[in-house]
PDB file of N, CA and C in Angstrom:
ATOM      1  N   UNK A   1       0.820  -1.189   0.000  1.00  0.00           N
ATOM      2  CA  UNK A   1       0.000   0.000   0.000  1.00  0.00           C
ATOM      3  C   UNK A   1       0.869   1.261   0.000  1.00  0.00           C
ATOM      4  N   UNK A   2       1.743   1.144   0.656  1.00  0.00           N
ATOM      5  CA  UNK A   2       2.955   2.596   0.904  1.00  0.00           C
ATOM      6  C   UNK A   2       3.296   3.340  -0.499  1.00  0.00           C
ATOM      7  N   UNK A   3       3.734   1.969  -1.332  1.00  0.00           N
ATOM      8  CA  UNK A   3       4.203   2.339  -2.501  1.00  0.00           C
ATOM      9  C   UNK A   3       2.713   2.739  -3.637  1.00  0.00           C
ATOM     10  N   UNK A   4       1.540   2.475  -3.278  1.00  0.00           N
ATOM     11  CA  UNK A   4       0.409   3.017  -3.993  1.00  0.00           C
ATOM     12  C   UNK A   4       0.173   4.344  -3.674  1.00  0.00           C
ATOM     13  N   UNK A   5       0.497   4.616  -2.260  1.00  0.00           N
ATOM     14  CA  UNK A   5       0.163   5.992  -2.277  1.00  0.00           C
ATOM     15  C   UNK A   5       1.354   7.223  -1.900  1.00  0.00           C
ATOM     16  N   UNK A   6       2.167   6.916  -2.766  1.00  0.00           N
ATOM     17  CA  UNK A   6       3.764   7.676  -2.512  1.00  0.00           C
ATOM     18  C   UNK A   6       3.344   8.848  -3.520  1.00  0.00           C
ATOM     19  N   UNK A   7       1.973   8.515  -4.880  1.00  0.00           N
ATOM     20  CA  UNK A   7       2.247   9.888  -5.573  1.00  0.00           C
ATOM     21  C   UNK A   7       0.517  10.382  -5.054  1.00  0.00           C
ATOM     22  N   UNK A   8       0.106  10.129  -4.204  1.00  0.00           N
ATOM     23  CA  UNK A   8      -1.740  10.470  -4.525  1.00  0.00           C
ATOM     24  C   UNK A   8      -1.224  11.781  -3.365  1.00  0.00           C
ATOM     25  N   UNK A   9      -2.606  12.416  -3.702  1.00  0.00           N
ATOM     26  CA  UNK A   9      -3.461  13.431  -3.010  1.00  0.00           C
ATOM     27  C   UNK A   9      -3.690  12.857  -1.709  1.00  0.00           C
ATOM     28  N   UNK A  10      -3.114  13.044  -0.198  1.00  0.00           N
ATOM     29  CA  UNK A  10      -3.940  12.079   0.842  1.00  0.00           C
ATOM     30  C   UNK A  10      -5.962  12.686   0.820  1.00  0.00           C
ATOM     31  N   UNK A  11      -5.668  13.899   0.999  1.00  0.00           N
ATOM     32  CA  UNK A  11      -7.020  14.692   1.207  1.00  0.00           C
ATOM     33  C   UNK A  11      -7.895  13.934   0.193  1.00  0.00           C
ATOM     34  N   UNK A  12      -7.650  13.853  -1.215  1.00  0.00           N
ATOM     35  CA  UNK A  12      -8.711  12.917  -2.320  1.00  0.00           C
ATOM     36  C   UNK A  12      -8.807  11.379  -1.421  1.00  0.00           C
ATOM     37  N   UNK A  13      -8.072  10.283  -1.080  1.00  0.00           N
ATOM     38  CA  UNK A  13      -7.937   9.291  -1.009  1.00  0.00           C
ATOM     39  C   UNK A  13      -8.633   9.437   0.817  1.00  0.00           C
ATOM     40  N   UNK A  14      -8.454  10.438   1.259  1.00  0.00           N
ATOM     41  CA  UNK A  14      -9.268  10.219   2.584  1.00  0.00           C
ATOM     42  C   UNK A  14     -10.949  10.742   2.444  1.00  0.00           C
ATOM     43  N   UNK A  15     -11.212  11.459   1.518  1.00  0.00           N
ATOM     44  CA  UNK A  15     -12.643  11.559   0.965  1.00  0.00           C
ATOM     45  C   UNK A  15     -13.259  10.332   0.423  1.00  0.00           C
ATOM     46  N   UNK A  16     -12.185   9.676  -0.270  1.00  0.00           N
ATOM     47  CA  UNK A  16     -13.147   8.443  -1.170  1.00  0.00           C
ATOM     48  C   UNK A  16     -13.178   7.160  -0.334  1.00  0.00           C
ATOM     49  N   UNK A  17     -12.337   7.380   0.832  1.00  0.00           N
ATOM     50  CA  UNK A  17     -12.106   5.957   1.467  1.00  0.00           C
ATOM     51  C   UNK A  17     -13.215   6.505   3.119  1.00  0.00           C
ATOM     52  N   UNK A  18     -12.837   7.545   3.470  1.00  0.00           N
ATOM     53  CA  UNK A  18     -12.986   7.433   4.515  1.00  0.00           C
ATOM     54  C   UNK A  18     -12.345   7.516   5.983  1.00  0.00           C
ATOM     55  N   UNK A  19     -11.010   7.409   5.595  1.00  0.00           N
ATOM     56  CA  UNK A  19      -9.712   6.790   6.402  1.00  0.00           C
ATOM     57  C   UNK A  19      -9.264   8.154   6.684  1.00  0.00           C
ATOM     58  N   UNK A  20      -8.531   8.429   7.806  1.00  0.00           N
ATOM     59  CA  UNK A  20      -8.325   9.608   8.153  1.00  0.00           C
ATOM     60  C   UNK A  20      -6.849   9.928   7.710  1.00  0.00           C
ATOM     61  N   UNK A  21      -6.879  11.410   7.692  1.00  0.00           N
ATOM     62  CA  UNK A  21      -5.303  11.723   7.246  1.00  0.00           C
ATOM     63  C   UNK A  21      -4.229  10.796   7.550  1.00  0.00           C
ATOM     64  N   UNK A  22      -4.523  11.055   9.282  1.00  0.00           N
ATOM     65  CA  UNK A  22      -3.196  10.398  10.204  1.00  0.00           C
ATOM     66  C   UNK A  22      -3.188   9.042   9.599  1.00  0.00           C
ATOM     67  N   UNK A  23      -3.486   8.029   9.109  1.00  0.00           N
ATOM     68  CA  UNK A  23      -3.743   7.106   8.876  1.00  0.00           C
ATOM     69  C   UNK A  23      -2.905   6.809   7.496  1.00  0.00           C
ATOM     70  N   UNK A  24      -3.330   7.502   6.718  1.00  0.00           N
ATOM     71  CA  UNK A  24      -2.745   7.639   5.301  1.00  0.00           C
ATOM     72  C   UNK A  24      -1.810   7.793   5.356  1.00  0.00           C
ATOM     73  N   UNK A  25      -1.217   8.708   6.124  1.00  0.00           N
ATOM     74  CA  UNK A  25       0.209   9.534   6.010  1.00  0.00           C
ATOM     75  C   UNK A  25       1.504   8.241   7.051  1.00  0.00           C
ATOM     76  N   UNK A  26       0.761   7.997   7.609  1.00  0.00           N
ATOM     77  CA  UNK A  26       1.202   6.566   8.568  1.00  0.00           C
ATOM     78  C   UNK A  26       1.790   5.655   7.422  1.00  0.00           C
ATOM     79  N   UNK A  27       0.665   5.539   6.839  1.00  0.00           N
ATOM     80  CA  UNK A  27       1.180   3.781   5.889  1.00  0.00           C
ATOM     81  C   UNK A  27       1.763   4.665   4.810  1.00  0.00           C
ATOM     82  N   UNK A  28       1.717   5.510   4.220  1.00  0.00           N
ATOM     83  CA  UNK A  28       2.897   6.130   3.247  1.00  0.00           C
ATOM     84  C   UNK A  28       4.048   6.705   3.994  1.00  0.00           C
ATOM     85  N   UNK A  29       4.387   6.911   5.207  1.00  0.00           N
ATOM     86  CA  UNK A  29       5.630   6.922   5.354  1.00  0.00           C
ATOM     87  C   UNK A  29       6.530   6.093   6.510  1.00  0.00           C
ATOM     88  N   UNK A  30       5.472   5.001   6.324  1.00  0.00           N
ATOM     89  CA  UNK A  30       6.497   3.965   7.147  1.00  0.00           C
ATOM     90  C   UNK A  30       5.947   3.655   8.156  1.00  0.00           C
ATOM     91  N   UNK A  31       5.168   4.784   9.528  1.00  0.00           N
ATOM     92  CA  UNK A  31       5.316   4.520  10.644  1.00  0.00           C
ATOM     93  C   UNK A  31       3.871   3.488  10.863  1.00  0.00           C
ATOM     94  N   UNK A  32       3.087   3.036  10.322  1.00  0.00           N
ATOM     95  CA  UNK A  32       2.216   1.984   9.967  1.00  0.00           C
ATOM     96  C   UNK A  32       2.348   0.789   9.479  1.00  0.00           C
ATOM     97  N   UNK A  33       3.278  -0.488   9.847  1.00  0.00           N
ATOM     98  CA  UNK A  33       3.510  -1.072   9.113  1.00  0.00           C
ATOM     99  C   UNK A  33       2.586  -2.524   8.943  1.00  0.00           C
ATOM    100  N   UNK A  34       1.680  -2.227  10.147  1.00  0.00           N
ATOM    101  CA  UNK A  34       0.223  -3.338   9.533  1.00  0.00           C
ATOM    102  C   UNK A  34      -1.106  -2.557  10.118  1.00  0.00           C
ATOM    103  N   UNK A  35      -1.480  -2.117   9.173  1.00  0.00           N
ATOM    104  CA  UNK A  35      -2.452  -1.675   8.907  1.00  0.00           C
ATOM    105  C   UNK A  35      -3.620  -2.547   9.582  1.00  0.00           C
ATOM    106  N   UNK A  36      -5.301  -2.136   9.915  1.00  0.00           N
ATOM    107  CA  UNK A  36      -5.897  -3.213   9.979  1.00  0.00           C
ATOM    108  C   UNK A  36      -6.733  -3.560   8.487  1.00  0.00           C
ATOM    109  N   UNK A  37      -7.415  -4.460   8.993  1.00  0.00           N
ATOM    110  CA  UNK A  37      -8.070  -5.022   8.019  1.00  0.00           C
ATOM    111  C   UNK A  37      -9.318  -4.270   7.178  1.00  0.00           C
ATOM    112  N   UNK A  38      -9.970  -3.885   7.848  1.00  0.00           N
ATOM    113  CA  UNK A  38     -10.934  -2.628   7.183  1.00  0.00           C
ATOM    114  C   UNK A  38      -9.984  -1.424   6.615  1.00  0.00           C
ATOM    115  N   UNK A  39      -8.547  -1.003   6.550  1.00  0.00           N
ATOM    116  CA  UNK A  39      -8.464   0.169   6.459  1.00  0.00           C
ATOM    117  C   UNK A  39      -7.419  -0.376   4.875  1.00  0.00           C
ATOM    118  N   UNK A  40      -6.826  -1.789   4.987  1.00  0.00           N
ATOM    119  CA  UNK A  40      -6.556  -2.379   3.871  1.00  0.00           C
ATOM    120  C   UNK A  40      -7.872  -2.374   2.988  1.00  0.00           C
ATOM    121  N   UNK A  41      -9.210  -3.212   3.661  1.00  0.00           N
ATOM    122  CA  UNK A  41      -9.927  -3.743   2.510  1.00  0.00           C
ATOM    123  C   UNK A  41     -10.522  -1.626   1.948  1.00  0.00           C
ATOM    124  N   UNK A  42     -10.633  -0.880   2.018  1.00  0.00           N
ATOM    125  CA  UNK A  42     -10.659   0.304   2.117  1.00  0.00           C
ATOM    126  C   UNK A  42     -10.240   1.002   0.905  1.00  0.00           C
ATOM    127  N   UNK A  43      -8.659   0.650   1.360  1.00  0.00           N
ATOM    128  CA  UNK A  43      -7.961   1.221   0.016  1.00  0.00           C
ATOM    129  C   UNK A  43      -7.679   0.370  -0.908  1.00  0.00           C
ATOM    130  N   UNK A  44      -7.509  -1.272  -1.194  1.00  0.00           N
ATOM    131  CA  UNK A  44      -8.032  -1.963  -1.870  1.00  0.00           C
ATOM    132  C   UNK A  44      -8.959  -1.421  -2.935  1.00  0.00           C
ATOM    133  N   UNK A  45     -10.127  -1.323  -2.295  1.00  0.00           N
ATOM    134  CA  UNK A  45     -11.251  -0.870  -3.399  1.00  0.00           C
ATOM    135  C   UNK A  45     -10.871   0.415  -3.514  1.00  0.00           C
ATOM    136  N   UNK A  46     -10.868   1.163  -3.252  1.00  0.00           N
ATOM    137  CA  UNK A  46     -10.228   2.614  -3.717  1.00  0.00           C
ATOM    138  C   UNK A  46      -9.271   2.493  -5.127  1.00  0.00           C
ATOM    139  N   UNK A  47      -7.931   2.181  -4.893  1.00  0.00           N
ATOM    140  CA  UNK A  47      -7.573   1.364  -5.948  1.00  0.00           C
ATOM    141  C   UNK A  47      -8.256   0.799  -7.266  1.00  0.00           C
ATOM    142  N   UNK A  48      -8.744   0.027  -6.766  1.00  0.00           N
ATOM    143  CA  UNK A  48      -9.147  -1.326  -7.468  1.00  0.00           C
ATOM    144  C   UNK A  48     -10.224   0.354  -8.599  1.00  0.00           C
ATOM    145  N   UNK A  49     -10.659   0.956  -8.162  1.00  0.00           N
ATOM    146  CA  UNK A  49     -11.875   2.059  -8.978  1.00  0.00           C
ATOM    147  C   UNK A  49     -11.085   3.006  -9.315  1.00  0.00           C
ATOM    148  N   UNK A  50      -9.948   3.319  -8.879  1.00  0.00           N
ATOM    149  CA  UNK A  50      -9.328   4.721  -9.624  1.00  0.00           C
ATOM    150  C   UNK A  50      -8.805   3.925 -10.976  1.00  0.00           C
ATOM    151  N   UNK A  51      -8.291   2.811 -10.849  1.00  0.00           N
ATOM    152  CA  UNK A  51      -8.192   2.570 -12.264  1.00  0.00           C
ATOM    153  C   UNK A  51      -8.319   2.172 -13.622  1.00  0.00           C
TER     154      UNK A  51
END
């Protein structure tokens, strides 16, 4: 996931998911390194529709 969101917008990706800044900014720079399971299946589909 880190490396999916190294080029996004967090502010877009916390509107479409739900997931809060702190959260985002966590698993893109490291200090998150297992996420839970709702916040994977989350950006998963996020993903899975941006492209």
């Amino acid at each position: 996931m880190k490396h999916l969101l190294h080029d996004r917008r967090l502010d877009i990706v916390c509107e479409a998911t739900g997931l809060h800044r702190n959260t985002l900014s966590g698993i893109r720079n490291g200090q998150i390194k297992n996420p839970s399971h709702d916040t994977i299946r989350k950006l998963s589909e996020y993903f899975a529709n941006a492209s």
